[in-house]
N, C-alpha and C. Protein backbone atom coordinates (compact mmCIF):
# COMPACT_ATOMS: atom_id res chain seq x y z
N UNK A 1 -6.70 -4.66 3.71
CA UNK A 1 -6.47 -4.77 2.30
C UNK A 1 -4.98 -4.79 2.06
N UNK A 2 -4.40 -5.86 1.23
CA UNK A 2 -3.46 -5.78 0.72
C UNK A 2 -2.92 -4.49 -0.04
N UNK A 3 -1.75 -4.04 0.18
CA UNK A 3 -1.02 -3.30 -0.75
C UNK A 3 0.43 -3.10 -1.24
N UNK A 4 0.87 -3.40 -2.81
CA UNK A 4 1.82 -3.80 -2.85
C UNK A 4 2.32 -2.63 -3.34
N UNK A 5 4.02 -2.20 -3.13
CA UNK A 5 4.79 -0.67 -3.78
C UNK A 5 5.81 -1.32 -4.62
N UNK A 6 5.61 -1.34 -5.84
CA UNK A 6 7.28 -1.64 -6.43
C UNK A 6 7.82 0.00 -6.36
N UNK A 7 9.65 -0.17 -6.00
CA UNK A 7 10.44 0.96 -5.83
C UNK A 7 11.01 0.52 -7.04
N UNK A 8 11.19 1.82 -7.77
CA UNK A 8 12.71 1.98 -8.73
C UNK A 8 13.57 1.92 -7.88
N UNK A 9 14.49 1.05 -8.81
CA UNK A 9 16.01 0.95 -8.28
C UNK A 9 15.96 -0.09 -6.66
N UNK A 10 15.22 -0.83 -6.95
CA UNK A 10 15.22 -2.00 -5.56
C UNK A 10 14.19 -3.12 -5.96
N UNK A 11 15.22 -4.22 -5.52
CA UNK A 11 14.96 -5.17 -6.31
C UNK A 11 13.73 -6.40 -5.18
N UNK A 12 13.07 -5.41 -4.10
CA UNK A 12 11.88 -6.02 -3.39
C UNK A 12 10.54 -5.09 -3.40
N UNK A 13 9.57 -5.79 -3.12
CA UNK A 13 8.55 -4.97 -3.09
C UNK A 13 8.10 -4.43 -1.81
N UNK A 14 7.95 -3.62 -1.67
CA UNK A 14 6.74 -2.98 -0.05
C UNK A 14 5.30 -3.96 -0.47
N UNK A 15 5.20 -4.74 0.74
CA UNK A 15 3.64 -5.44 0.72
C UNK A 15 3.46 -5.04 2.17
N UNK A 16 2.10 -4.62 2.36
CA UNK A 16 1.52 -4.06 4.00
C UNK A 16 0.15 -3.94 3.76
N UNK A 17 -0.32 -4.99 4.94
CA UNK A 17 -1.44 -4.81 4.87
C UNK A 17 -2.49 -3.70 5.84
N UNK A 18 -3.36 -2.81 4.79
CA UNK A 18 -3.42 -1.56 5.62
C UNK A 18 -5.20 -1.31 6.05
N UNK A 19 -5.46 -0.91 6.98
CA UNK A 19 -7.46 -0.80 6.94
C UNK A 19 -7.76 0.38 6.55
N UNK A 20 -6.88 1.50 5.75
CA UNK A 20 -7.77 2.24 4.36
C UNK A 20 -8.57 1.24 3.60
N UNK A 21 -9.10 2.10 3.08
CA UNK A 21 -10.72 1.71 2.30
C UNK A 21 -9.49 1.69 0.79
N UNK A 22 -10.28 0.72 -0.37
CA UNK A 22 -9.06 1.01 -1.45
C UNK A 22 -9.13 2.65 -2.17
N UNK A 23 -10.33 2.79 -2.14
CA UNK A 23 -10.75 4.57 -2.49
C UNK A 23 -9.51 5.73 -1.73
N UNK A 24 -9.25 5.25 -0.58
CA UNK A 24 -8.14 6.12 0.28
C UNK A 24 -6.66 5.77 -0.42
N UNK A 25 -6.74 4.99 -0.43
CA UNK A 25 -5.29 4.63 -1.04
C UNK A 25 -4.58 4.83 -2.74
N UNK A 26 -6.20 4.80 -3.52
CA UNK A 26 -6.26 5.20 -4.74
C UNK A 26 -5.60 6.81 -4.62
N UNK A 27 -6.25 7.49 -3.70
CA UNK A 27 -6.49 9.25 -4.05
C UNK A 27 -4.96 9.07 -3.06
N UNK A 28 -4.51 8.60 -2.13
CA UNK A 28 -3.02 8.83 -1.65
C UNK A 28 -1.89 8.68 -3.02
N UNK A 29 -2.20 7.70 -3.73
CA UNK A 29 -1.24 7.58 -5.19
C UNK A 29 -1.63 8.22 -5.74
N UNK A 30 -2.52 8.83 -6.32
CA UNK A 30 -2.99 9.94 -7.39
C UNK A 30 -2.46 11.32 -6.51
N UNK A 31 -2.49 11.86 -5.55
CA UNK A 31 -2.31 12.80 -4.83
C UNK A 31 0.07 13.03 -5.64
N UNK A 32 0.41 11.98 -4.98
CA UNK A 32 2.07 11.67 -4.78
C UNK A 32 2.28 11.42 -6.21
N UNK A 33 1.26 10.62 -7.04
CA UNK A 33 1.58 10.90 -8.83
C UNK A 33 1.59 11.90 -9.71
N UNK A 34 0.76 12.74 -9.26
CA UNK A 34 0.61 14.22 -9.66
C UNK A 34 1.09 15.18 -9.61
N UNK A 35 1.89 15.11 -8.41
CA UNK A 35 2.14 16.25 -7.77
C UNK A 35 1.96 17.00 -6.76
N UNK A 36 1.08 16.65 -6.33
CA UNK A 36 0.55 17.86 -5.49
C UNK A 36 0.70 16.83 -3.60
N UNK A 37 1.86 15.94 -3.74
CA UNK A 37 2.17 15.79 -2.81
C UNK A 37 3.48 14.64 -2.91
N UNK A 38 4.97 15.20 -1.99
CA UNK A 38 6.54 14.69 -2.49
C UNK A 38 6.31 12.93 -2.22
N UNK A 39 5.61 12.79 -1.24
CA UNK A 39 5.35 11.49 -0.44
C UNK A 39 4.47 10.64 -0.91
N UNK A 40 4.13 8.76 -1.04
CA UNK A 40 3.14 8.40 -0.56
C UNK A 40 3.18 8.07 0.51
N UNK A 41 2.03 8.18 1.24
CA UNK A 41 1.85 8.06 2.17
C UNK A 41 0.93 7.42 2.63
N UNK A 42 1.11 5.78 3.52
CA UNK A 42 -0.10 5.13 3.68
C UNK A 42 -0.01 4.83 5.15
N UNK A 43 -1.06 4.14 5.93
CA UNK A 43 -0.66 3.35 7.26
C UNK A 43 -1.04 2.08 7.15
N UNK A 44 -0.22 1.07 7.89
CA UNK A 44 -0.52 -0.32 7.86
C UNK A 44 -1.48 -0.83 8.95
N UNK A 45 -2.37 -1.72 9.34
CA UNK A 45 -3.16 -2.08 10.09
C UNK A 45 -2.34 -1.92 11.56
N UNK A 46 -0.93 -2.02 11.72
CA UNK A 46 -0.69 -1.67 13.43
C UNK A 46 -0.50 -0.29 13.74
N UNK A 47 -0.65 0.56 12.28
CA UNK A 47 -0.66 2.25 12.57
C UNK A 47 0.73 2.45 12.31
N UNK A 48 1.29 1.49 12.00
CA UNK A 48 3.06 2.55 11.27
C UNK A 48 2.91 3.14 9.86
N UNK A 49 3.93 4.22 9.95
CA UNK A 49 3.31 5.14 8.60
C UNK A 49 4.21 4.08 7.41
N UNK A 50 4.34 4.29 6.14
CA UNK A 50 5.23 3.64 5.16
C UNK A 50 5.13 5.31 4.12
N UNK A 51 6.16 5.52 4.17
CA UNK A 51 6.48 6.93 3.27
C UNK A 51 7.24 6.30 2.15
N UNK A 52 6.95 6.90 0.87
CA UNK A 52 7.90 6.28 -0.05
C UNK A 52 8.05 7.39 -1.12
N UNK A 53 9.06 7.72 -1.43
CA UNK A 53 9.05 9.16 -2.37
C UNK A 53 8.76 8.93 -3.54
N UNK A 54 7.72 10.24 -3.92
CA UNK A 54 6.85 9.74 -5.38
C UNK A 54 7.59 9.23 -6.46
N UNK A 55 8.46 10.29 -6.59
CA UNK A 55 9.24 9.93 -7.96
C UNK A 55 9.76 8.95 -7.91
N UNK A 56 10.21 7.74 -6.85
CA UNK A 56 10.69 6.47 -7.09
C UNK A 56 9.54 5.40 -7.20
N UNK A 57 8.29 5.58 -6.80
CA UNK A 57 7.16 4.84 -7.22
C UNK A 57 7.10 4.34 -8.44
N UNK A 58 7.25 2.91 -8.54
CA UNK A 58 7.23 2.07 -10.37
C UNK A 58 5.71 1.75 -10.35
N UNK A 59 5.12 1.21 -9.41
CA UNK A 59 3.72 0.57 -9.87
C UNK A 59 3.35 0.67 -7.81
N UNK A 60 1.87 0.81 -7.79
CA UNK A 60 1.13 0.18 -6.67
C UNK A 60 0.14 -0.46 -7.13
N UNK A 61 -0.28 -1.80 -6.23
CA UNK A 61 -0.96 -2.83 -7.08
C UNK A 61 -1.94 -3.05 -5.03
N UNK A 62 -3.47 -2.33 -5.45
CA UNK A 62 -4.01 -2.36 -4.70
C UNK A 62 -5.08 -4.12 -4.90
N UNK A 63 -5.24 -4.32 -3.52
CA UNK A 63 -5.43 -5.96 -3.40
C UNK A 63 -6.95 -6.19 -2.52
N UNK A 64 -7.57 -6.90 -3.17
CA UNK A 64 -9.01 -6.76 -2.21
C UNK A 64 -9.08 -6.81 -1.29
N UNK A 65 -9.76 -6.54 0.01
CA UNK A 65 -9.70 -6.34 1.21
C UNK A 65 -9.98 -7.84 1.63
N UNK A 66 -8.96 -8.32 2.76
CA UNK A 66 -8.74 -9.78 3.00
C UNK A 66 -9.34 -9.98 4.48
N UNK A 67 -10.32 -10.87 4.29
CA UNK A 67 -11.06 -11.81 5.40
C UNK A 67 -9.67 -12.17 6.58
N UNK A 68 -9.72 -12.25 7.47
CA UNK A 68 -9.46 -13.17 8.91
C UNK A 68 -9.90 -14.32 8.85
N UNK A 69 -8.73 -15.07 8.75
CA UNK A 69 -8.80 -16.45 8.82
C UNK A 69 -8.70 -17.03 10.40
N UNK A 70 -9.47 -17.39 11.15
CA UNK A 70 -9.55 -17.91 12.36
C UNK A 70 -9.84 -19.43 12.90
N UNK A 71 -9.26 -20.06 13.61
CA UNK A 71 -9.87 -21.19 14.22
C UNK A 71 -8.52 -22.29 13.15
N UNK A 72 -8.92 -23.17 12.83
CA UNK A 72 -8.18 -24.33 12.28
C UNK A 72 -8.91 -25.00 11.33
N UNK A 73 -8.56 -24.98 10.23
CA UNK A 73 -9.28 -25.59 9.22
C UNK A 73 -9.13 -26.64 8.64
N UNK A 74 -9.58 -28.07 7.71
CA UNK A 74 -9.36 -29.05 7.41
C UNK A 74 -8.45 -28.99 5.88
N UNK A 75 -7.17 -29.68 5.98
CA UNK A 75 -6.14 -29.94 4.76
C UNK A 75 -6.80 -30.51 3.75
């Protein structure tokens, strides 16, 4: 599943695509929006962490979980 981080104060986005469920990733931003944790904290599909400190979090814009495109297809 796609997931995108806009940062305050930086003018690119974090996009990583990660195999949390979107339910996991919902309660990781609600967790780091609230309070009750300094970090978000997600992993991307090769297992690297992406930490991003709450209070600079502008928006996360969770993305439907994306098919594997395989083989060669017709233009």
């Amino acid at each position: 599943m796609e997931v995108k981080i806009g940062v305050q104060h930086s003018p690119r986005e974090i996009v990583l695509e990660s195999g949390q469920s979107a339910e996991e990733v919902e309660r990781a931003v609600d967790e780091a929006l609230t309070g009750k944790s300094e970090l978000l904290k997600l992993v991307d599909d090769h297992g690297r962490k992406v930490l991003v400190a709450a209070d600079r979090v502008a928006y996360v814009e969770i993305g439907e979980p994306t098919t594997r495109k395989v083989g060669f297809g017709t233009l």
